[in-house]
PDB file of N, CA and C in Angstrom:
ATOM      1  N   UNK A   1     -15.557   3.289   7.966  1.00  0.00           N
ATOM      2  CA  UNK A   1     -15.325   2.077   8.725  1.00  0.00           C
ATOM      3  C   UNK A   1     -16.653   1.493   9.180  1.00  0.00           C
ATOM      4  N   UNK A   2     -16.529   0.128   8.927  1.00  0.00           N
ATOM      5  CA  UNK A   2     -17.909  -0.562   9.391  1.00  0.00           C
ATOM      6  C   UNK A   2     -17.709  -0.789  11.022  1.00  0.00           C
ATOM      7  N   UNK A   3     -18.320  -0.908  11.930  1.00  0.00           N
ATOM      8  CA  UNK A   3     -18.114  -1.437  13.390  1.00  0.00           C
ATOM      9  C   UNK A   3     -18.393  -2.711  13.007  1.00  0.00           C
ATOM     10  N   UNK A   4     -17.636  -4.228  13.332  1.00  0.00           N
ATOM     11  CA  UNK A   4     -17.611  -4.991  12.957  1.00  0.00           C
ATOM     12  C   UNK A   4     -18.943  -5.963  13.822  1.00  0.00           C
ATOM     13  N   UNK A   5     -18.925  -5.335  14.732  1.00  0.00           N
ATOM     14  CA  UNK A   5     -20.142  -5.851  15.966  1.00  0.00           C
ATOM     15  C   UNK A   5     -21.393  -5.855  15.095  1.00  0.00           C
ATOM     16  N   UNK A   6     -21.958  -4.849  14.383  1.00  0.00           N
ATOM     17  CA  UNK A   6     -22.526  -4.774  13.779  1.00  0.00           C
ATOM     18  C   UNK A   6     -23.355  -5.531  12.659  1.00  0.00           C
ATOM     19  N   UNK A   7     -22.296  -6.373  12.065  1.00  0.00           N
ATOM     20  CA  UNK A   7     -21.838  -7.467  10.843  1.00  0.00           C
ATOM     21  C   UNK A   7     -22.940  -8.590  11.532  1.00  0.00           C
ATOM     22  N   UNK A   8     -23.330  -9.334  10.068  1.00  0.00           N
ATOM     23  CA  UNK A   8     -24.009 -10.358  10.672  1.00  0.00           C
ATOM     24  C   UNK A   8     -23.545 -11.215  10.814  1.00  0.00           C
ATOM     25  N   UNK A   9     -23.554 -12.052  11.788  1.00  0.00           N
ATOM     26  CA  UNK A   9     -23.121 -13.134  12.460  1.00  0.00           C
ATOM     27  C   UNK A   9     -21.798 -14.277  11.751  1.00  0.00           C
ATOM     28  N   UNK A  10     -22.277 -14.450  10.481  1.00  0.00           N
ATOM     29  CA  UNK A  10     -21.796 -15.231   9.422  1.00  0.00           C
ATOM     30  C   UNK A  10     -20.556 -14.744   8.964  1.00  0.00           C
ATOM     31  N   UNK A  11     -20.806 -13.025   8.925  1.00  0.00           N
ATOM     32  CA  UNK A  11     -20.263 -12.330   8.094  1.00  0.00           C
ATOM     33  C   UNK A  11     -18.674 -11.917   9.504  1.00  0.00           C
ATOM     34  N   UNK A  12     -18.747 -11.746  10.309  1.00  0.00           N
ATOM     35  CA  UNK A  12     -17.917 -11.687  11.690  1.00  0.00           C
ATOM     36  C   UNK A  12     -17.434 -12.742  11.391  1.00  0.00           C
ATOM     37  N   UNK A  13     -17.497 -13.948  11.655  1.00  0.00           N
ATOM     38  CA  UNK A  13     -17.351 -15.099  11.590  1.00  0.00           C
ATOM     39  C   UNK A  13     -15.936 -15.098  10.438  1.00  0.00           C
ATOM     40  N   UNK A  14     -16.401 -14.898   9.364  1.00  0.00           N
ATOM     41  CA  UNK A  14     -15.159 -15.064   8.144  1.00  0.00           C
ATOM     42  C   UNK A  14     -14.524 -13.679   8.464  1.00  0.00           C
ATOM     43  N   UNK A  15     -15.137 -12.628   8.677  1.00  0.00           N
ATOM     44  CA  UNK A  15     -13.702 -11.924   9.238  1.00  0.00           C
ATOM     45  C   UNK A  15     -12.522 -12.167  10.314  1.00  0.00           C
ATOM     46  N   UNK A  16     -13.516 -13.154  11.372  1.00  0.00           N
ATOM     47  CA  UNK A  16     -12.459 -13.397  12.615  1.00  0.00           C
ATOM     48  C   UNK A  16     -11.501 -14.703  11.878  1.00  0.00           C
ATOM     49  N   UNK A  17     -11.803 -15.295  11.286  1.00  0.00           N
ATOM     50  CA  UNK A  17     -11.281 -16.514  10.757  1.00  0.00           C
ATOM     51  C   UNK A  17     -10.126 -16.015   9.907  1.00  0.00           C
ATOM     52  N   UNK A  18     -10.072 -14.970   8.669  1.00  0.00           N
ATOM     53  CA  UNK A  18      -8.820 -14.155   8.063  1.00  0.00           C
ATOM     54  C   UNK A  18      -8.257 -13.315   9.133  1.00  0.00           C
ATOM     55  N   UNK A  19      -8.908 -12.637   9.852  1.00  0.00           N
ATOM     56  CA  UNK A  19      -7.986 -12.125  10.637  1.00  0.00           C
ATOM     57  C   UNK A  19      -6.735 -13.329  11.572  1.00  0.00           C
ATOM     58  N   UNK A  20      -7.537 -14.299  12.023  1.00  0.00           N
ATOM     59  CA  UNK A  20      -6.483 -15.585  12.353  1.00  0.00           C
ATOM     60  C   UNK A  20      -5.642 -16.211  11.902  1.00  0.00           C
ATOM     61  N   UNK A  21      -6.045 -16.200  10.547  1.00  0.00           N
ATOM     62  CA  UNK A  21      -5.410 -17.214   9.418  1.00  0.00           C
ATOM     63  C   UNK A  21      -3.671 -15.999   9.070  1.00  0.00           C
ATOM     64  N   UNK A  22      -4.592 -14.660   9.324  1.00  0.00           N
ATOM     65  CA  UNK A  22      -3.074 -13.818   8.797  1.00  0.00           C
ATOM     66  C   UNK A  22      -1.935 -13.694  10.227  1.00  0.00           C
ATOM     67  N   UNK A  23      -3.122 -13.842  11.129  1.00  0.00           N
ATOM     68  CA  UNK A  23      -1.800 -14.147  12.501  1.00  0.00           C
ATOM     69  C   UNK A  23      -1.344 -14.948  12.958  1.00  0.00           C
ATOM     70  N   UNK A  24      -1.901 -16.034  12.643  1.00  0.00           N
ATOM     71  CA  UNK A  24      -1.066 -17.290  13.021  1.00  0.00           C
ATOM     72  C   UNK A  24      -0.049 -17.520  11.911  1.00  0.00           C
ATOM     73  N   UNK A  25      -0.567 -17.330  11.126  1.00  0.00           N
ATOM     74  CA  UNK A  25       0.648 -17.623  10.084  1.00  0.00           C
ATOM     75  C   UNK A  25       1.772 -17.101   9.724  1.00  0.00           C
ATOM     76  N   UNK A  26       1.971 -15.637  10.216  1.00  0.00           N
ATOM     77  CA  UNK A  26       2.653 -14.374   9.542  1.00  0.00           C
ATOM     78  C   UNK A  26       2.582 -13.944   8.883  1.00  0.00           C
ATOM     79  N   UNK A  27       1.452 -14.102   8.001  1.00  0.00           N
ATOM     80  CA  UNK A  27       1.583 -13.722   6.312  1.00  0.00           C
ATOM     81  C   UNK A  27       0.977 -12.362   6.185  1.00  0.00           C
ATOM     82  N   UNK A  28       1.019 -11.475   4.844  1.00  0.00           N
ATOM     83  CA  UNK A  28       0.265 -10.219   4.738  1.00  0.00           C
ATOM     84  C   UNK A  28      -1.118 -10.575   4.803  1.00  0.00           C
ATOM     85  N   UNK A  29      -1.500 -11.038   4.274  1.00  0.00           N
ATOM     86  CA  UNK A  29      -3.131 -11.312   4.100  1.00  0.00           C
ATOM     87  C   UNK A  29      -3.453 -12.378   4.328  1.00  0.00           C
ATOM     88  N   UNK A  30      -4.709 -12.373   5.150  1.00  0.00           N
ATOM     89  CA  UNK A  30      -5.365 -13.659   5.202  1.00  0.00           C
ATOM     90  C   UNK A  30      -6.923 -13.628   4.769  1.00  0.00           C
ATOM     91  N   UNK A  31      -7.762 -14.509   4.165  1.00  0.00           N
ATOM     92  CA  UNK A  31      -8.887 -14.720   3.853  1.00  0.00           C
ATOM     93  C   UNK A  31      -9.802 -15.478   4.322  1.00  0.00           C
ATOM     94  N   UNK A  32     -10.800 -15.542   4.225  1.00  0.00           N
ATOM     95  CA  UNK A  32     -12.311 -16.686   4.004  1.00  0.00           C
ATOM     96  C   UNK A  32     -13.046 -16.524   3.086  1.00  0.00           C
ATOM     97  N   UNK A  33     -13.657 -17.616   3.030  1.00  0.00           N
ATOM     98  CA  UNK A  33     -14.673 -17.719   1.983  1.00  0.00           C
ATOM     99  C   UNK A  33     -15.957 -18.317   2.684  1.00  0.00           C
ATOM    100  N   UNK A  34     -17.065 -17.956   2.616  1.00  0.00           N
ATOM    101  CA  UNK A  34     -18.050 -19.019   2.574  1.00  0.00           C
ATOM    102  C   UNK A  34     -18.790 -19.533   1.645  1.00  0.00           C
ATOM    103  N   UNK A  35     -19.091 -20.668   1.195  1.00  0.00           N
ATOM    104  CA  UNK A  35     -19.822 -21.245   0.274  1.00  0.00           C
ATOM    105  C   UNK A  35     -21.083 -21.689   0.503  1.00  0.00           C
ATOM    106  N   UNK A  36     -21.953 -21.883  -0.433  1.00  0.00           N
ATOM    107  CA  UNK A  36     -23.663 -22.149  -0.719  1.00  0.00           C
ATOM    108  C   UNK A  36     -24.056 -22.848   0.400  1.00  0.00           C
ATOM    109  N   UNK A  37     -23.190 -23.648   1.098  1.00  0.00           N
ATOM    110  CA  UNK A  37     -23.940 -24.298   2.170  1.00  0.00           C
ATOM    111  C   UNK A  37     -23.293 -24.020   3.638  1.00  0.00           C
ATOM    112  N   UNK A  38     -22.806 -22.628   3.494  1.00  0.00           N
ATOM    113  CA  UNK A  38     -21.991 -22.122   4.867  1.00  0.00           C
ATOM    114  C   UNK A  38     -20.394 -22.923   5.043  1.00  0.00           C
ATOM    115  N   UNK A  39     -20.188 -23.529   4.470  1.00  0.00           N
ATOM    116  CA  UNK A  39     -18.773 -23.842   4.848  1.00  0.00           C
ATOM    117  C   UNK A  39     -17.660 -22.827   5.035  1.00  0.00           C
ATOM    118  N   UNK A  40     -16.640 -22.993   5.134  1.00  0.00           N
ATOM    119  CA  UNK A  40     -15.860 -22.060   5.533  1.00  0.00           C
ATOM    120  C   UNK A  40     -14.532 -22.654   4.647  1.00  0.00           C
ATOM    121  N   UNK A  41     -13.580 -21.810   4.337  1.00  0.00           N
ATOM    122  CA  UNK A  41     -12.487 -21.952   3.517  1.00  0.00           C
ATOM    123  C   UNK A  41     -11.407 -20.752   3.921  1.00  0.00           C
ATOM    124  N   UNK A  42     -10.383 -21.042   4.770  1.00  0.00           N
ATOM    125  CA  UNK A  42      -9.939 -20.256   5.274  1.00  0.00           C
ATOM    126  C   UNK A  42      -8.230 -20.106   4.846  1.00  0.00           C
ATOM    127  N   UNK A  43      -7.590 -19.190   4.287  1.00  0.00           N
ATOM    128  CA  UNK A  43      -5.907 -19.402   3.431  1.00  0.00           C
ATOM    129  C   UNK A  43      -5.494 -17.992   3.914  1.00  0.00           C
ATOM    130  N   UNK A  44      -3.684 -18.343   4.299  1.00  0.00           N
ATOM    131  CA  UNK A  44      -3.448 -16.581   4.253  1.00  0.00           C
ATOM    132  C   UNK A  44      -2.409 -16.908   2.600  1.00  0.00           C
ATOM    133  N   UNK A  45      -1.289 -15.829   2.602  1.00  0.00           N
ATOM    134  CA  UNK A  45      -0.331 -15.600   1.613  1.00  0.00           C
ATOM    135  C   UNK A  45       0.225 -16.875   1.434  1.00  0.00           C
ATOM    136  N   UNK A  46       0.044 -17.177  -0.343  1.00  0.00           N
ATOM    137  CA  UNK A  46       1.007 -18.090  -0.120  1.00  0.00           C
ATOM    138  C   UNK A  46       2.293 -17.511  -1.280  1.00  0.00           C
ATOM    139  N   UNK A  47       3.599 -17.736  -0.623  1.00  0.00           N
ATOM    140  CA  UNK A  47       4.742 -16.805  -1.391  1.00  0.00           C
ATOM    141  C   UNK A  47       5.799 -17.991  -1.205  1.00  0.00           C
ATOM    142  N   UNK A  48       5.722 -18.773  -2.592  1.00  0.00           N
ATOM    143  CA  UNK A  48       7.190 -19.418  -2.628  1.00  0.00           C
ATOM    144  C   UNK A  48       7.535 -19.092  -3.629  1.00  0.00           C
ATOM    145  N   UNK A  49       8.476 -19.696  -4.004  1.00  0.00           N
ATOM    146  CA  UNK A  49       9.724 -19.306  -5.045  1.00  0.00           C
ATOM    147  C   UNK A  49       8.753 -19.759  -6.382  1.00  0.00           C
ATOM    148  N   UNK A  50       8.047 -20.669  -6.411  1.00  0.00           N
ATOM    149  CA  UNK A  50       7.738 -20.469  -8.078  1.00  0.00           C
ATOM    150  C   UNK A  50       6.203 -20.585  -7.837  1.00  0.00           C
ATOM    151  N   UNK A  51       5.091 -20.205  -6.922  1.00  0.00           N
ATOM    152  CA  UNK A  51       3.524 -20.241  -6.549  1.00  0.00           C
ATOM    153  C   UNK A  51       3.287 -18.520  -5.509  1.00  0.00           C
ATOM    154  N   UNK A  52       3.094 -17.711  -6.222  1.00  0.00           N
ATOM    155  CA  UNK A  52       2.649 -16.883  -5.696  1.00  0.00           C
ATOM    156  C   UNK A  52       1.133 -16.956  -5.658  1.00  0.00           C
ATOM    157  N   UNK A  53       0.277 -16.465  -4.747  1.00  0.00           N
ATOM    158  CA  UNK A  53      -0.909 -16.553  -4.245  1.00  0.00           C
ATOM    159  C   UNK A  53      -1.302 -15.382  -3.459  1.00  0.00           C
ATOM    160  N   UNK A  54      -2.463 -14.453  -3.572  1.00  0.00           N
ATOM    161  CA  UNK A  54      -2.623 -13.803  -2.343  1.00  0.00           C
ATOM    162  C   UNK A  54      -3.694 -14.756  -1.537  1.00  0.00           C
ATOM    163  N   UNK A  55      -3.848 -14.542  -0.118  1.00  0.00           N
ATOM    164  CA  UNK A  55      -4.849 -14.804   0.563  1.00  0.00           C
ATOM    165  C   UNK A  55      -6.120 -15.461   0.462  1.00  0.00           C
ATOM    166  N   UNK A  56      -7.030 -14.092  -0.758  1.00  0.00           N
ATOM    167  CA  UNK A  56      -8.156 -14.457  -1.300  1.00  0.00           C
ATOM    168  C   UNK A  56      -8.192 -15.380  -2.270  1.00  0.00           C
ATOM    169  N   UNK A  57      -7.168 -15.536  -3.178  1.00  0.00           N
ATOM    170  CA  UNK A  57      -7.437 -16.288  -3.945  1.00  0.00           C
ATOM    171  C   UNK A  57      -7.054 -17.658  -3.798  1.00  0.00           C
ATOM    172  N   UNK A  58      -6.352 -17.849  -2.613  1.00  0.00           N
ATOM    173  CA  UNK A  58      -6.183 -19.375  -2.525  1.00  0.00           C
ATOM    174  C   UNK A  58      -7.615 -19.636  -1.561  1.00  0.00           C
ATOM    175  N   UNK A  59      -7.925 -19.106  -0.600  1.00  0.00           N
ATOM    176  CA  UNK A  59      -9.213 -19.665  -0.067  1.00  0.00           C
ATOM    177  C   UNK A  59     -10.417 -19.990  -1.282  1.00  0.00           C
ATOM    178  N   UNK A  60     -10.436 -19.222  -2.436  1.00  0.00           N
ATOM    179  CA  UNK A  60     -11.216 -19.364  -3.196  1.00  0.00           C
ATOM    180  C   UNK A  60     -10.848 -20.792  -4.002  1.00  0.00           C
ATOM    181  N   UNK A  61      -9.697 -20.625  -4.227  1.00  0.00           N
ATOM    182  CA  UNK A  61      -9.197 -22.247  -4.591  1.00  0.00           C
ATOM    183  C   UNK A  61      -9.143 -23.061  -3.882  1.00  0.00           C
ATOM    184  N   UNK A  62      -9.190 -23.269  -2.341  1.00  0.00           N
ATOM    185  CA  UNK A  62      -9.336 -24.361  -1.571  1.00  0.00           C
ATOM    186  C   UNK A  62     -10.925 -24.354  -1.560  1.00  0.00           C
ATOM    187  N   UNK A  63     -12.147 -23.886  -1.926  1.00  0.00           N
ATOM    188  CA  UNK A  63     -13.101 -23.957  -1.786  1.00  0.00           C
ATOM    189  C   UNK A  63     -13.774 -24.694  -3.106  1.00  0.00           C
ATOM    190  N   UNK A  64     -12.716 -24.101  -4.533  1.00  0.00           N
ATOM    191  CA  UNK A  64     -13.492 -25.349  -5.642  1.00  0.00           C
ATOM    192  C   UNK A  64     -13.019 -26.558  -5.537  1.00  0.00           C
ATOM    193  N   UNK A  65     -11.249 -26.507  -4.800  1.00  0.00           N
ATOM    194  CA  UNK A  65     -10.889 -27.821  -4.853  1.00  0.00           C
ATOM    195  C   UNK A  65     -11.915 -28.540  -3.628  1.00  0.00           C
ATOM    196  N   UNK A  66     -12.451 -28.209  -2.810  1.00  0.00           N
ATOM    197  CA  UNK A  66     -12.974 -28.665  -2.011  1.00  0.00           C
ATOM    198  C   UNK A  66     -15.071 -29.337  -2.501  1.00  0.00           C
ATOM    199  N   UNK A  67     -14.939 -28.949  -3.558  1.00  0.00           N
ATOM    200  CA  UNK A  67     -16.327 -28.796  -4.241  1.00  0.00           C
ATOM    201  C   UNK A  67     -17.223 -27.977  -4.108  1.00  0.00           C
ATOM    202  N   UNK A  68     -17.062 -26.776  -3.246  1.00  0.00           N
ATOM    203  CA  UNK A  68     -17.832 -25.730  -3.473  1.00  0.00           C
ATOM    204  C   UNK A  68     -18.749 -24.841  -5.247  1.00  0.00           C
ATOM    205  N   UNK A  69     -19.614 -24.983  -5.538  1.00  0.00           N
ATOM    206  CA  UNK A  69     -20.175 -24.332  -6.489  1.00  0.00           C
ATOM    207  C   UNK A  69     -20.621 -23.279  -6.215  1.00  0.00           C
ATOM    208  N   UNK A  70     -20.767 -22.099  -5.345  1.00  0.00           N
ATOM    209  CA  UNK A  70     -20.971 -21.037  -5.128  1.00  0.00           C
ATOM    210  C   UNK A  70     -20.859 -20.380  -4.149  1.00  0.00           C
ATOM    211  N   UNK A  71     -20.239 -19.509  -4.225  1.00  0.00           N
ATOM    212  CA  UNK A  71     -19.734 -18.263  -2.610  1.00  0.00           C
ATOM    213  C   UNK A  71     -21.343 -17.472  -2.514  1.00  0.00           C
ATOM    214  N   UNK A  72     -21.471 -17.379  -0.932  1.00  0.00           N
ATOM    215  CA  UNK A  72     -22.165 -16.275  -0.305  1.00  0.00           C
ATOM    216  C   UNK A  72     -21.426 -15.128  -0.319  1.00  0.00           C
ATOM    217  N   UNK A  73     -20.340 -15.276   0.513  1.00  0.00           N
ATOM    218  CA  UNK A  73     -19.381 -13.921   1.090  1.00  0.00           C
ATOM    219  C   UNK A  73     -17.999 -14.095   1.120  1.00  0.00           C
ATOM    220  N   UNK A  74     -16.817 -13.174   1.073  1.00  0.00           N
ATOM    221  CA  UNK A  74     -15.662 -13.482   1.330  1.00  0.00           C
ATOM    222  C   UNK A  74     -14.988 -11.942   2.310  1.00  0.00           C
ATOM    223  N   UNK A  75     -14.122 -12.234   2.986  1.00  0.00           N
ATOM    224  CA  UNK A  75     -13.588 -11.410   3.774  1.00  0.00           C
ATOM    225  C   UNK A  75     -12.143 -11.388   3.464  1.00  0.00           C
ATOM    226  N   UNK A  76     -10.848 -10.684   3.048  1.00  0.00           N
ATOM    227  CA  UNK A  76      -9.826 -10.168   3.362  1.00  0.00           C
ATOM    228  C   UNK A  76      -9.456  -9.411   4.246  1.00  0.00           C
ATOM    229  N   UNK A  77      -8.162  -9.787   5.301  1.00  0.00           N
ATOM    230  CA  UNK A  77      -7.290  -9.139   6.397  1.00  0.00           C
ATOM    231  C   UNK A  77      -6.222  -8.752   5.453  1.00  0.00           C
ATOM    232  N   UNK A  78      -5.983  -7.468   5.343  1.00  0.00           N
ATOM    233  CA  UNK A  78      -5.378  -7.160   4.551  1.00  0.00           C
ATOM    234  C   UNK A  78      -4.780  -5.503   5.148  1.00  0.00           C
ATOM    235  N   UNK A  79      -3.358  -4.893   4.854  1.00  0.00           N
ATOM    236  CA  UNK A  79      -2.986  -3.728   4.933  1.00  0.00           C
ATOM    237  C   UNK A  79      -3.850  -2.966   3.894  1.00  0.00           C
ATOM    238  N   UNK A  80      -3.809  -3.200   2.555  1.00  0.00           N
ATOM    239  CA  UNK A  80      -4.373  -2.726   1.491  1.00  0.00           C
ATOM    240  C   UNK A  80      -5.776  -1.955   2.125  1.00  0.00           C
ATOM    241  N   UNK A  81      -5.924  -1.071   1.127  1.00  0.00           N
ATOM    242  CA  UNK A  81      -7.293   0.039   1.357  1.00  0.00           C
ATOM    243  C   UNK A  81      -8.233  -1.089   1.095  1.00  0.00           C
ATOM    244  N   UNK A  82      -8.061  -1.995  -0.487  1.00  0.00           N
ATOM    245  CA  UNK A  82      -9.234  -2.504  -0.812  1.00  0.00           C
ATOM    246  C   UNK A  82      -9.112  -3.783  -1.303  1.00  0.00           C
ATOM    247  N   UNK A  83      -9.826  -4.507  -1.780  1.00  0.00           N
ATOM    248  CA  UNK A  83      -9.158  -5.784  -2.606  1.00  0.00           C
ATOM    249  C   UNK A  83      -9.311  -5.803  -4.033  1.00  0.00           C
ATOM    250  N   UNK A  84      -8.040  -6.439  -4.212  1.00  0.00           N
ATOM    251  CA  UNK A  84      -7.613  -6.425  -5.697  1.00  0.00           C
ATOM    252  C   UNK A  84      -8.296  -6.669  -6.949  1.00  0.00           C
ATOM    253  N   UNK A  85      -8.276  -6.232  -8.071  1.00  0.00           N
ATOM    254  CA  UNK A  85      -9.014  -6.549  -9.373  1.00  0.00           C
ATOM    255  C   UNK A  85      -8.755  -8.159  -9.149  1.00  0.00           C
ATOM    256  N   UNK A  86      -7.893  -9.001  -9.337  1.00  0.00           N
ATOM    257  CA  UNK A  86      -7.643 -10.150  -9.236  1.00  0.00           C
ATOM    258  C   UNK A  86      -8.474 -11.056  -8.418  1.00  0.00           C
ATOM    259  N   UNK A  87      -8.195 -10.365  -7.050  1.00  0.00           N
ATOM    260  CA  UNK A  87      -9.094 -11.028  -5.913  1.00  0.00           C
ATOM    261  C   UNK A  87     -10.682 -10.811  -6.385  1.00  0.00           C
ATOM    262  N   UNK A  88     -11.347 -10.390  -6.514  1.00  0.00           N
ATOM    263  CA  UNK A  88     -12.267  -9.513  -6.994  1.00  0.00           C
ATOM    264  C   UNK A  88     -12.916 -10.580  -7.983  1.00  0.00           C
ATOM    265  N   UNK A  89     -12.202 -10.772  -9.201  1.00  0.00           N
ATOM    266  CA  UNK A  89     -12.067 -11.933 -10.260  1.00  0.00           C
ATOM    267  C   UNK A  89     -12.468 -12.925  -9.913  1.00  0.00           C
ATOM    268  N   UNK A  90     -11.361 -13.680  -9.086  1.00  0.00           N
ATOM    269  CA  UNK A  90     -11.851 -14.925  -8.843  1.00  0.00           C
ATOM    270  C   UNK A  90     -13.077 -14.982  -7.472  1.00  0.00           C
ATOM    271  N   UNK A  91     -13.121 -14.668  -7.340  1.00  0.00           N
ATOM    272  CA  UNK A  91     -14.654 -13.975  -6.166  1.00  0.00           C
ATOM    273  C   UNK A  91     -15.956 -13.960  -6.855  1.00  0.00           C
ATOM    274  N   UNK A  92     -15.607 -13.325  -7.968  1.00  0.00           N
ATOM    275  CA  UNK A  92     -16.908 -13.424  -8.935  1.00  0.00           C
ATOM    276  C   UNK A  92     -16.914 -14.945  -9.782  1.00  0.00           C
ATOM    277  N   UNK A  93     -15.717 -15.216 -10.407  1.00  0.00           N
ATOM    278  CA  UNK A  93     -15.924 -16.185 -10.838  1.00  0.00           C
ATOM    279  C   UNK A  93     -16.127 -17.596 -10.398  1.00  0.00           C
ATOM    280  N   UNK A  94     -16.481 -17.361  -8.991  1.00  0.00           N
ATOM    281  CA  UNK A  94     -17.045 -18.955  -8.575  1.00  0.00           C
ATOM    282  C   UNK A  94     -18.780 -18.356  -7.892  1.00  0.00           C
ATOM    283  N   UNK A  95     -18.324 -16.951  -7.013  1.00  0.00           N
ATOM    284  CA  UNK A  95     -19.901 -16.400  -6.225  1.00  0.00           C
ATOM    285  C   UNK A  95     -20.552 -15.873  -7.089  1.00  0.00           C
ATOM    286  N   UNK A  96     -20.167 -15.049  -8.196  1.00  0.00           N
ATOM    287  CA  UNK A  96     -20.738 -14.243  -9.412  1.00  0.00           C
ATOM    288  C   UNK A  96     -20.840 -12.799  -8.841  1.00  0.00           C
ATOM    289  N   UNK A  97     -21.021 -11.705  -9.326  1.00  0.00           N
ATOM    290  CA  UNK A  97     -20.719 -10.106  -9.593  1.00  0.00           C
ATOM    291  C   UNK A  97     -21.133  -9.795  -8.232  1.00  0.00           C
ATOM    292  N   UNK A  98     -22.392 -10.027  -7.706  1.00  0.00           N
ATOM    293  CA  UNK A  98     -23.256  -9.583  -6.850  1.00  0.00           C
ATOM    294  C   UNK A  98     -22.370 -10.022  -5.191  1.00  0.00           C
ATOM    295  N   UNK A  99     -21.171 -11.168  -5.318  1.00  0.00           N
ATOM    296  CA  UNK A  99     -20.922 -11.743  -4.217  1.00  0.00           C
ATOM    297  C   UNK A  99     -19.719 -10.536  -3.275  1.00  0.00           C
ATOM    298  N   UNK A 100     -20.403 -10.387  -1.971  1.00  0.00           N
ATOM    299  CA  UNK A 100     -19.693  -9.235  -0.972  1.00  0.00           C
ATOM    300  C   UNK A 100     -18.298  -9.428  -0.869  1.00  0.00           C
ATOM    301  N   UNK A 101     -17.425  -8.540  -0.980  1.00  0.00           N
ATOM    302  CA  UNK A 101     -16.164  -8.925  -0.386  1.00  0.00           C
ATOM    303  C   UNK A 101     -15.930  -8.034   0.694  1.00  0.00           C
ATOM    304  N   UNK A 102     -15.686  -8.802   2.418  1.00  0.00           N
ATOM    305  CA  UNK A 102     -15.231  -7.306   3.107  1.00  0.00           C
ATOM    306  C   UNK A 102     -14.201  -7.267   3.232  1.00  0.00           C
ATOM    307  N   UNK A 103     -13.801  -6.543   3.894  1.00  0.00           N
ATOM    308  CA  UNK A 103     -12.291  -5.347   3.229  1.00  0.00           C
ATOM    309  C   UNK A 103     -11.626  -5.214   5.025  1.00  0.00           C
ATOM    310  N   UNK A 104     -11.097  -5.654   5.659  1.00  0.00           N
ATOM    311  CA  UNK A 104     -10.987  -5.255   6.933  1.00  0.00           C
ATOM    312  C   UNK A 104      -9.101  -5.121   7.135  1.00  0.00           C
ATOM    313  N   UNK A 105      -9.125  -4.079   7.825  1.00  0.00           N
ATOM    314  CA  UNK A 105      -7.897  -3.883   8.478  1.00  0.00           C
ATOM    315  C   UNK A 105      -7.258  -4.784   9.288  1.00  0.00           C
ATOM    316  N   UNK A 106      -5.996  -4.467   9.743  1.00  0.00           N
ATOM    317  CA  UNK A 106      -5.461  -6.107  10.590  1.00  0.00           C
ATOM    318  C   UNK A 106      -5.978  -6.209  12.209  1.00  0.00           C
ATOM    319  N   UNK A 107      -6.649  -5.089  12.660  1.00  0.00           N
ATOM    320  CA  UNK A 107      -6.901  -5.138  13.873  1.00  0.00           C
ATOM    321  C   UNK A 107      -8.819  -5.578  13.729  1.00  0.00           C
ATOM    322  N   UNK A 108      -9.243  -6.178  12.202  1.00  0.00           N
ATOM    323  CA  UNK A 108     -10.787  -6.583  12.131  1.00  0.00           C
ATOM    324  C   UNK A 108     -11.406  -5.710  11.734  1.00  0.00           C
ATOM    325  N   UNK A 109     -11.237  -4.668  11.607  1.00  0.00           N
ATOM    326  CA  UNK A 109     -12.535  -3.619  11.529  1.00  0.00           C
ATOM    327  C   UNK A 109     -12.170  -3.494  10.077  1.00  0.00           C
ATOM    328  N   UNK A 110     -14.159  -4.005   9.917  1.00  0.00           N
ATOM    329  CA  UNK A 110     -13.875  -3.948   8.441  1.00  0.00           C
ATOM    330  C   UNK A 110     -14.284  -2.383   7.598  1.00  0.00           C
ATOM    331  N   UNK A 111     -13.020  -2.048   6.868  1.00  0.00           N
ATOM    332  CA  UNK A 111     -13.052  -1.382   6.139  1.00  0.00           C
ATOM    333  C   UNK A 111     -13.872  -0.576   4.994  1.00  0.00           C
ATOM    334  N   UNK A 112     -14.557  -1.342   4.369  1.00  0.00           N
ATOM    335  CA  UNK A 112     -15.236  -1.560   3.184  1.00  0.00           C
ATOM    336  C   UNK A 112     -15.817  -2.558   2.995  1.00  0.00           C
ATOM    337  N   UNK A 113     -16.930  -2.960   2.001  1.00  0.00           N
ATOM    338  CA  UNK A 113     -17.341  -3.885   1.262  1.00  0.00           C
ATOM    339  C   UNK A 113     -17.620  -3.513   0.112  1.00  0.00           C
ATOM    340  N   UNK A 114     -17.051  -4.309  -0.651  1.00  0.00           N
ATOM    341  CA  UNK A 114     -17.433  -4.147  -2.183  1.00  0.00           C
ATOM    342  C   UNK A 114     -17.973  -5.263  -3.142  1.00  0.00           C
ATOM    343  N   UNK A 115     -18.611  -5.701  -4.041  1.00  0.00           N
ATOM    344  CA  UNK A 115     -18.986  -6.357  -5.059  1.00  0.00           C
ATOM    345  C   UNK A 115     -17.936  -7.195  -5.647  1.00  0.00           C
ATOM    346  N   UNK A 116     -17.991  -7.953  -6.177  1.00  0.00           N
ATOM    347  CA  UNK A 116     -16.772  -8.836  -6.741  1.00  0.00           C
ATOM    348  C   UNK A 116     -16.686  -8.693  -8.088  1.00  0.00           C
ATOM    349  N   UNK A 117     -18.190  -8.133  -8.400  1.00  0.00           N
ATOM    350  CA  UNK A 117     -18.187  -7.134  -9.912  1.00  0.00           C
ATOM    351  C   UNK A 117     -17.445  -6.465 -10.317  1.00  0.00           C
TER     352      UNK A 117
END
């Protein structure tokens, strides 16, 4: 477990923002993204009848639809140990291999970080 106090500033920041996004909303997961010029892109679950979505990957899609060309960092609130090959995917495919994903439990404390590689 990371102590989240710890985290740099930026990086807290998109965790407190998924952690919000998954409680205000009800959903399992919630995400952020930040992009090349610090913006923020914040989505939890989206689950209808014919658009399934987790968390991460719609913040990542509200961030190209938004014109973002490259992620710094992304954070998942998530039950899960870790984040998904999928999530992971599209993480790399807008930030590229090297871009952080943290991994945090629903009470913030982030879990892990891993590569989007």
């Amino acid at each position: 477990m990371t102590d989240s106090s710890a985290l740099d500033p930026e990086d807290r920041k998109i965790v407190t923002l998924a952690r919000s996004a998954r409680a205000r909303n009800g959903v399992p997961e919630g995400a952020a993204v930040r992009d090349e010029t610090g913006r923020t892109y914040v989505a939890g679950t989206v689950a209808l009848d014919s658009l399934k979505l987790s968390a991460l990957r719609t913040a990542v899609a509200m961030a190209v639809a938004s014109g973002a060309t490259s992620l710094e960092a992304a954070a998942v609130v998530t039950e899960a140990e870790t984040a998904s090959d999928e999530d992971r995917a599209a993480v790399r495919d807008l930030g590229g291999a090297r871009t952080p994903v943290l991994v945090a439990g629903p009470d913030g404390t982030v879990r892990t970080t891993v590569t989007a590689g």
